[in-house]
N, C-alpha and C. Protein backbone atom coordinates (compact mmCIF):
# COMPACT_ATOMS: atom_id res chain seq x y z
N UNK A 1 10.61 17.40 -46.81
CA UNK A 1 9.23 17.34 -46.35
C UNK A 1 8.81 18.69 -45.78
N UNK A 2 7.79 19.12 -46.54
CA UNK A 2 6.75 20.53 -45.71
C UNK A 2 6.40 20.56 -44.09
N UNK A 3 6.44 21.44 -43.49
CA UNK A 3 6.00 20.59 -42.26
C UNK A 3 4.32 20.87 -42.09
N UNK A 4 3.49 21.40 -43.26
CA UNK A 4 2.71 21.68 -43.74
C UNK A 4 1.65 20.19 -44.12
N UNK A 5 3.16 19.24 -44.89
CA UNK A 5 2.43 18.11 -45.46
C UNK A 5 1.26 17.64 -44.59
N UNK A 6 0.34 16.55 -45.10
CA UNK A 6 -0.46 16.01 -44.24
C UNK A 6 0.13 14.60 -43.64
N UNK A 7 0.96 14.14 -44.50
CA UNK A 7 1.86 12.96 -43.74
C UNK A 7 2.46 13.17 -42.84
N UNK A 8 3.05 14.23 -42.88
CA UNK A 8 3.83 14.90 -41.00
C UNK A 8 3.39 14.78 -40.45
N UNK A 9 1.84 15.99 -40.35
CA UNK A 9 1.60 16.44 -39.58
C UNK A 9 1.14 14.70 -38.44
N UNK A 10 0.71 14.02 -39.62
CA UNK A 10 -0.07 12.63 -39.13
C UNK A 10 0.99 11.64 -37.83
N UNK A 11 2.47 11.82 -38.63
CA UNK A 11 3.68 11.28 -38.37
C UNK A 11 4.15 12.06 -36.63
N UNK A 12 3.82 13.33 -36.83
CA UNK A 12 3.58 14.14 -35.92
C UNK A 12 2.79 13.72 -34.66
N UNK A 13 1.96 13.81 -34.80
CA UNK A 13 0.53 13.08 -34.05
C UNK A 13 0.79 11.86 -33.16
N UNK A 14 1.14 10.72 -34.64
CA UNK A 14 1.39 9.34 -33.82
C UNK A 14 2.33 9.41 -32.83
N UNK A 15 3.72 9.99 -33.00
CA UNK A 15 4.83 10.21 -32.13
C UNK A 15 4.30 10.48 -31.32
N UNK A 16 3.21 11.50 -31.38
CA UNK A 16 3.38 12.72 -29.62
C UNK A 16 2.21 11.33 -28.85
N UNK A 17 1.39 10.85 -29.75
CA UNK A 17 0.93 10.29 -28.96
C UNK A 17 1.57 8.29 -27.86
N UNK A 18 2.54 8.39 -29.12
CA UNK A 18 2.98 7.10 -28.67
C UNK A 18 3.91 7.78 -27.06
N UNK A 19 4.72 8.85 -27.47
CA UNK A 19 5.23 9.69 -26.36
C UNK A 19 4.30 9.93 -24.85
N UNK A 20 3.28 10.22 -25.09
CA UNK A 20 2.22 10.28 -24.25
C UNK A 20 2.14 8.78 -23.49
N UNK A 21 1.79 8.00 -24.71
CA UNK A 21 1.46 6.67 -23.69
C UNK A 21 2.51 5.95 -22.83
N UNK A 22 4.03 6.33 -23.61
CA UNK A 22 5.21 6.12 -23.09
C UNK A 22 5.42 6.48 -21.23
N UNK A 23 5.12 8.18 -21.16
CA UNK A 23 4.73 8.41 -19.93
C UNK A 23 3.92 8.18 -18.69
N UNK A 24 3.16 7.54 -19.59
CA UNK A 24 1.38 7.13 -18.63
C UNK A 24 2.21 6.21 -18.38
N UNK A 25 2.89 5.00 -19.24
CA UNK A 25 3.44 3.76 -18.90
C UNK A 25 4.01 3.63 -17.42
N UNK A 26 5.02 4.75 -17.80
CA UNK A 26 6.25 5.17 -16.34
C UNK A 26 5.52 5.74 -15.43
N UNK A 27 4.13 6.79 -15.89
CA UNK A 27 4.06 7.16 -14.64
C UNK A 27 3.08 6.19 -13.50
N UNK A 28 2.01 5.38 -14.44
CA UNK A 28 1.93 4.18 -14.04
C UNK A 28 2.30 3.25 -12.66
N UNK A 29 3.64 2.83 -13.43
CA UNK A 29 4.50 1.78 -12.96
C UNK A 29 5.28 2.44 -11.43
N UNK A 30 5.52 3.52 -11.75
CA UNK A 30 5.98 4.57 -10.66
C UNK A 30 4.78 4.64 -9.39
N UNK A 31 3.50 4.99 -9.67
CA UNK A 31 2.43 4.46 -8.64
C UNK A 31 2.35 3.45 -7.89
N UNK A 32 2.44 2.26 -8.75
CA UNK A 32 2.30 0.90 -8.72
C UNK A 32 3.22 0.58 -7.64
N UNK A 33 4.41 0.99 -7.91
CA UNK A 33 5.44 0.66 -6.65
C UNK A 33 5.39 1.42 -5.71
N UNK A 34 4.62 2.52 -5.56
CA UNK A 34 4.82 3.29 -4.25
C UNK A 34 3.77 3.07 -3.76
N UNK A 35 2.90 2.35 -4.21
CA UNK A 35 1.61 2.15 -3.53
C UNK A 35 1.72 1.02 -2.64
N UNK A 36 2.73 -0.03 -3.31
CA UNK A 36 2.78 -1.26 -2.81
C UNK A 36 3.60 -0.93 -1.66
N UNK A 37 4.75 -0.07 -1.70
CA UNK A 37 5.53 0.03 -0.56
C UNK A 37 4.54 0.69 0.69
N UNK A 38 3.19 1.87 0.13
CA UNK A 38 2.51 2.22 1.46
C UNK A 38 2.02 1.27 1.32
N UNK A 39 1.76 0.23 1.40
CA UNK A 39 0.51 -0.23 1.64
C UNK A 39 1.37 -1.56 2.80
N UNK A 40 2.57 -2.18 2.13
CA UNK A 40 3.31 -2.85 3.27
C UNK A 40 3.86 -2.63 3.91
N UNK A 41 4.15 -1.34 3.91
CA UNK A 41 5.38 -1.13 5.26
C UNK A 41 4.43 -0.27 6.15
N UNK A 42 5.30 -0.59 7.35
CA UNK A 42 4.42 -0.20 8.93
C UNK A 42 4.38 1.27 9.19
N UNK A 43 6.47 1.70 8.82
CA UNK A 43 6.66 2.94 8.76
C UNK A 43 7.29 2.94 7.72
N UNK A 44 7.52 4.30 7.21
CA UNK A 44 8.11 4.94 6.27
C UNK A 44 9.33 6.20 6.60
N UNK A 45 10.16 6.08 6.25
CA UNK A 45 11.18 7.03 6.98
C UNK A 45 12.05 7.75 5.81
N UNK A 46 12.08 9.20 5.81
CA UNK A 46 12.38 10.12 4.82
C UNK A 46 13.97 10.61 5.44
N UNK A 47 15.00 10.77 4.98
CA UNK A 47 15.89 11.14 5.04
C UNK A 47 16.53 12.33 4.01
N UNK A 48 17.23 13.98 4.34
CA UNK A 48 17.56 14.33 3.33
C UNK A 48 19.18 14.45 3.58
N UNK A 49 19.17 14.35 2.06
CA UNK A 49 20.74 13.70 2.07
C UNK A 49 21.45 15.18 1.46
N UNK A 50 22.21 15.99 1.04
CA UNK A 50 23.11 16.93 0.78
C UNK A 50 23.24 16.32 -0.36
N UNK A 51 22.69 16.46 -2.03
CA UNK A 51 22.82 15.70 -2.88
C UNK A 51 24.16 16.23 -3.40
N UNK A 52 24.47 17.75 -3.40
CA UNK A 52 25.35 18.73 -3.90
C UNK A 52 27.05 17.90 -3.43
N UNK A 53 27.03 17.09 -2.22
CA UNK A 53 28.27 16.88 -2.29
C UNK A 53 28.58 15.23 -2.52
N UNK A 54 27.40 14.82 -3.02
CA UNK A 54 27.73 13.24 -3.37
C UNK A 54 28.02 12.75 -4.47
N UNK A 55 28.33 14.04 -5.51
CA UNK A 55 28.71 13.87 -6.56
C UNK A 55 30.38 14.06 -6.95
N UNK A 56 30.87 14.63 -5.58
CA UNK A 56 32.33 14.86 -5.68
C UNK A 56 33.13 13.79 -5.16
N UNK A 57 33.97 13.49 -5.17
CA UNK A 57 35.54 12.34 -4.60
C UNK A 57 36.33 13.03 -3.31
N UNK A 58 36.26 12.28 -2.61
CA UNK A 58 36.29 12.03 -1.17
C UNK A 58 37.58 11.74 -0.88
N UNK A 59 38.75 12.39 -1.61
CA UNK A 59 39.71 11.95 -2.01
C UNK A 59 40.75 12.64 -0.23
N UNK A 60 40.44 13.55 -0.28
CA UNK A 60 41.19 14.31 0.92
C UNK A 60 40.78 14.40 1.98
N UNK A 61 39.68 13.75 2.18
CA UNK A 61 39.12 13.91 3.71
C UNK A 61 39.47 13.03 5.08
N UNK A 62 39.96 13.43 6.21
CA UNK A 62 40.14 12.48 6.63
C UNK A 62 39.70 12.69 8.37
């Protein structure tokens, strides 16, 4: 296939756009729940965690 053809380019298109709506979907649904959490909870409390060492084994520490 050309990537020239007009069937690609079409094939092209639909993808990026089904891709598109794919995101709106998630980003969506991602709102949806953070909205609900401000909207019920009284407080909200942020914690930062050291992500760099929660990926290692805890094997020697004592």
């Amino acid at each position: 296939m050309n990537k020239r053809e007009p069937e690609r380019i079409a094939a092209v298109k639909r993808l990026a756009r089904s891709k598109e709506r794919e995101a709106n979907a998630r980003r969506d649904e991602a709102h949806k729940v953070a909205r609900n959490i401000v909207n019920n909870a009284d407080v909200i409390g942020l914690e930062a965690l050291r992500l760099r060492n929660r990926g290692r084994r805890f094997c020697c520490v004592w």
